[in-house]
N, C-alpha and C. Protein backbone atom coordinates (compact mmCIF):
# COMPACT_ATOMS: atom_id res chain seq x y z
N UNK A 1 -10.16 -14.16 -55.46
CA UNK A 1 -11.04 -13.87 -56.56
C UNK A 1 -10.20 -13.77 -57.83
N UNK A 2 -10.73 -14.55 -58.86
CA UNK A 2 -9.97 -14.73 -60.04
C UNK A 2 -10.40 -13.43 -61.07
N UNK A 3 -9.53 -12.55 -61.34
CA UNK A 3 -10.03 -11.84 -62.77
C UNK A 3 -10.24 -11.74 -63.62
N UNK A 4 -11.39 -11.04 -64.09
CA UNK A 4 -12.09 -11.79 -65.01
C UNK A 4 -12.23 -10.47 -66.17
N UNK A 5 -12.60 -10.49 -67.78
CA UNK A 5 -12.74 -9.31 -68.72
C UNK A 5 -14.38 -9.11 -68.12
N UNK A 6 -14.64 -7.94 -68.24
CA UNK A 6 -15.75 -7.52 -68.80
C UNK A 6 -16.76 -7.06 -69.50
N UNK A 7 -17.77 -7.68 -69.94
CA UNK A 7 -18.78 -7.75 -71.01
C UNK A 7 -19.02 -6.65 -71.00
N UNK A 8 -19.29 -5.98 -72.71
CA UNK A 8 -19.84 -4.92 -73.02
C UNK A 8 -21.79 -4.63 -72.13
N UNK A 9 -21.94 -3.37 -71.67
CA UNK A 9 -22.94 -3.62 -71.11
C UNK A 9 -24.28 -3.24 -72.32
N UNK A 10 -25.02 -4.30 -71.77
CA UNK A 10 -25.92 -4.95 -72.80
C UNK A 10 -27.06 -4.10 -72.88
N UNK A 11 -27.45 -2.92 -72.24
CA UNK A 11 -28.68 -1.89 -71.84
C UNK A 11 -28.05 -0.63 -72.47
N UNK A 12 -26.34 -0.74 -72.83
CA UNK A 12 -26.60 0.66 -73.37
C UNK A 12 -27.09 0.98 -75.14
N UNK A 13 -27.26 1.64 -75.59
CA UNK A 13 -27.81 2.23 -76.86
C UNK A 13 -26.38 1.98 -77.70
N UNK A 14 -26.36 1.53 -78.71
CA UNK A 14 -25.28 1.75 -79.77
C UNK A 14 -24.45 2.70 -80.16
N UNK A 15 -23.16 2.72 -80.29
CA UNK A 15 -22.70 4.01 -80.29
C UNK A 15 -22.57 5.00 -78.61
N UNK A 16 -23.05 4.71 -77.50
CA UNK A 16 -23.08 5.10 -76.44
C UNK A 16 -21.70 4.98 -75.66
N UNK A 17 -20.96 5.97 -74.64
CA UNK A 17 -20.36 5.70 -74.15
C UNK A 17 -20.00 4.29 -73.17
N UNK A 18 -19.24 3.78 -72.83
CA UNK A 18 -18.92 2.42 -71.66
C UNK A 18 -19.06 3.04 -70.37
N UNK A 19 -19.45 2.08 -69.95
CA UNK A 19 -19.60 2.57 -68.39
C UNK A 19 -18.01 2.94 -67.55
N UNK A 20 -18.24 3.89 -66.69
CA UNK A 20 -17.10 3.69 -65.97
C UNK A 20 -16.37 2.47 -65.58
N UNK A 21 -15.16 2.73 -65.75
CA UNK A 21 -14.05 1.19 -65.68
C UNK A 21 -12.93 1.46 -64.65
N UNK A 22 -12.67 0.46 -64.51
CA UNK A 22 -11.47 0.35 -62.98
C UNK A 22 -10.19 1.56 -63.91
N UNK A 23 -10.15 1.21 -64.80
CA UNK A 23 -9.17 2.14 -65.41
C UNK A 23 -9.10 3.49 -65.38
N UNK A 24 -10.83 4.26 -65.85
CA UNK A 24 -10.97 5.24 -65.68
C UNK A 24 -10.43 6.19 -64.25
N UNK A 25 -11.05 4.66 -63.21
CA UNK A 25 -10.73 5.72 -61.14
C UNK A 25 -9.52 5.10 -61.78
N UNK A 26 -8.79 4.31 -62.07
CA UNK A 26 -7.18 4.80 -61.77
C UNK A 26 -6.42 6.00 -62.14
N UNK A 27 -7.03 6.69 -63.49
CA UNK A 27 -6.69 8.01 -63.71
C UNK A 27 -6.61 9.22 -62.44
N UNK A 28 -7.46 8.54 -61.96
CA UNK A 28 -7.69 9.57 -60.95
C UNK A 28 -6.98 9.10 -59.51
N UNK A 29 -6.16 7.73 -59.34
CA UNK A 29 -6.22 7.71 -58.13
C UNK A 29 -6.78 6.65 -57.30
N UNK A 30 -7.83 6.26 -58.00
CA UNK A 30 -8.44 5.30 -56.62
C UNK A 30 -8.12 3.61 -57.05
N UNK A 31 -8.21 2.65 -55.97
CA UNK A 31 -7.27 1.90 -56.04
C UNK A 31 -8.36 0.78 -55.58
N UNK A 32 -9.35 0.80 -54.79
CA UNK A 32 -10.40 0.18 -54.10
C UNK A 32 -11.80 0.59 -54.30
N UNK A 33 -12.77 -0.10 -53.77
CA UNK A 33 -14.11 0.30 -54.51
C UNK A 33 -14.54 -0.25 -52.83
N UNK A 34 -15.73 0.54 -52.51
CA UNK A 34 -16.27 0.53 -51.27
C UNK A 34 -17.69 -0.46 -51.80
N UNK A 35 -18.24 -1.40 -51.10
CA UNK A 35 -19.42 -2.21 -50.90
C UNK A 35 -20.25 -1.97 -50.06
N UNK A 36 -21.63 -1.95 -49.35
CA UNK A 36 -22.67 -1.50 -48.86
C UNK A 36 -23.30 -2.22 -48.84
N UNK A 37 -23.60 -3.29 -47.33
CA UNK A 37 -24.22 -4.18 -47.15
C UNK A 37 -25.92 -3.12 -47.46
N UNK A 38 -27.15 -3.90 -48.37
CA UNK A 38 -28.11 -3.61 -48.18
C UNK A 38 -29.45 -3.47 -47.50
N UNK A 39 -28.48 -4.67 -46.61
CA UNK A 39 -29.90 -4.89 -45.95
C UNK A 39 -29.89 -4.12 -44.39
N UNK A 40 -31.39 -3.52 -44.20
CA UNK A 40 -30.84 -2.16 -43.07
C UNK A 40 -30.62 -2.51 -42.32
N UNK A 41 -30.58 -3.64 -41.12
CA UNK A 41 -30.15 -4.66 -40.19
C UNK A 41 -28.51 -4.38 -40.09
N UNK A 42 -28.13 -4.66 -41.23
CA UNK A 42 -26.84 -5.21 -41.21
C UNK A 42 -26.14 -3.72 -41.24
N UNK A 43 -25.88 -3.40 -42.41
CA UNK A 43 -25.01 -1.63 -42.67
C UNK A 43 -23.35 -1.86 -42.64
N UNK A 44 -23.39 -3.30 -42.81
CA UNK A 44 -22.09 -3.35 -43.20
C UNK A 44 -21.44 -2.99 -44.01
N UNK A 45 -19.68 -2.37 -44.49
CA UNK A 45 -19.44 -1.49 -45.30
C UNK A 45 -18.03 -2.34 -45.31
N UNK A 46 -17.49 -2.54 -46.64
CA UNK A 46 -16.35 -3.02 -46.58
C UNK A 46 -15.86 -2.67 -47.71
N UNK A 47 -13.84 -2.59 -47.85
CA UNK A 47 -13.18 -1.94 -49.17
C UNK A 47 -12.85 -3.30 -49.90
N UNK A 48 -13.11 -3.06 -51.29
CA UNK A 48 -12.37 -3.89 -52.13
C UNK A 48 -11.51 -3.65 -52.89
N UNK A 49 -10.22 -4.63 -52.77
CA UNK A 49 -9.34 -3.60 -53.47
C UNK A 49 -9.08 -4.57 -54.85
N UNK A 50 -9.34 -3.69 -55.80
CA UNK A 50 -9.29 -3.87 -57.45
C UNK A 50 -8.34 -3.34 -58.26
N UNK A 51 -6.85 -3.27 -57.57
CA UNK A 51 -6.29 -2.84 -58.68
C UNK A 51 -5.57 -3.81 -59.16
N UNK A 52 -5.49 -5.27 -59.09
CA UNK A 52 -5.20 -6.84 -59.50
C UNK A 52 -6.29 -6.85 -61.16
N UNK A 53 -7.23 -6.23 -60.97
CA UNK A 53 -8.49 -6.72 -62.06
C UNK A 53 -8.09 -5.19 -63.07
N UNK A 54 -8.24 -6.21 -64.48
CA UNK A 54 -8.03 -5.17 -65.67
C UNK A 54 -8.88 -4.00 -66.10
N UNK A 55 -8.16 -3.13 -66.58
CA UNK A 55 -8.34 -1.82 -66.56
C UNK A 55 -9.63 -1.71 -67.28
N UNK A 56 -9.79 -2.70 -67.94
CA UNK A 56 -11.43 -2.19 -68.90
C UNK A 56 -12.59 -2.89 -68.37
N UNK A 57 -12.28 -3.42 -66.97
CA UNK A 57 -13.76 -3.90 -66.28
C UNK A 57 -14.59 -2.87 -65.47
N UNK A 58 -15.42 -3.15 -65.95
CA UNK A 58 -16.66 -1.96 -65.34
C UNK A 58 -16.97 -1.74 -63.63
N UNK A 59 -17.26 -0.96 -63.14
CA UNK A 59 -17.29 -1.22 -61.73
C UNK A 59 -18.43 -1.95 -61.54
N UNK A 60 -19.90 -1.76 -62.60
CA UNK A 60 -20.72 -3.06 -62.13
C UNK A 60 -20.59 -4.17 -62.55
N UNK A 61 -19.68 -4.54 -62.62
CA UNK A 61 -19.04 -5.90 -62.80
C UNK A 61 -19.26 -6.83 -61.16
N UNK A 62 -18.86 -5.43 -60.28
CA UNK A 62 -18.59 -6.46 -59.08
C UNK A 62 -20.16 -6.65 -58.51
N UNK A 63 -21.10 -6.06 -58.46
CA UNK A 63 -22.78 -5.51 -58.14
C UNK A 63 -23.00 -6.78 -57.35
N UNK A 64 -22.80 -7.84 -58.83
CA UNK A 64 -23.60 -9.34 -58.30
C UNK A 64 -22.33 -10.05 -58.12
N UNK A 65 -21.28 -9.34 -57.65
CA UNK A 65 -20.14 -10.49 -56.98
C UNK A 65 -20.08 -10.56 -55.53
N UNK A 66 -20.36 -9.50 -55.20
CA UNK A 66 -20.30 -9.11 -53.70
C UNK A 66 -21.36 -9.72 -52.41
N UNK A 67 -20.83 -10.33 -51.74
CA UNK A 67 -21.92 -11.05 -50.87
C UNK A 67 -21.34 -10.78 -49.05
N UNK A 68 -22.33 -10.11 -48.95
CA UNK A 68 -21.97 -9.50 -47.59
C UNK A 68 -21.20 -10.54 -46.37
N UNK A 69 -20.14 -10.68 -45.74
CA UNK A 69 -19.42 -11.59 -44.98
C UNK A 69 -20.02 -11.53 -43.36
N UNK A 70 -20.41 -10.32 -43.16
CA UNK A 70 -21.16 -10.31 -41.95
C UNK A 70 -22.02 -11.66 -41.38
């Protein structure tokens, strides 16, 4: 997966804070972002690890990247 910037998000109000960013969980520590297959059949759960992708991409960045491998 190639990394990519991420777009200001387009629903918030002007002047509003940014959404949480890969940068922010690195302050803290975290290094991977967990996925959640949706469909109830499946319940597959898998880690992604994002600390390759820049610090000011949003975590829903990945929402509509993720496609369950199951």
């Amino acid at each position: 997966m190639t990394p990519r910037r991420s777009l200001p998000c387009k629903n918030a109000p002007a002047g509003s804070p940014r959404g949480m960013t890969l940068g922010n969980m690195r302050e803290v520590g975290v290094q991977r972002l967990i996925a959640s297959c949706l469909n109830d059949a499946c319940q597959h759960t898998a880690l992604i690890d994002v600390s390759s992708y820049p610090a000011e991409t949003e975590v829903p960045y990945f929402r509509s990247r993720v496609v369950c491998a199951k």
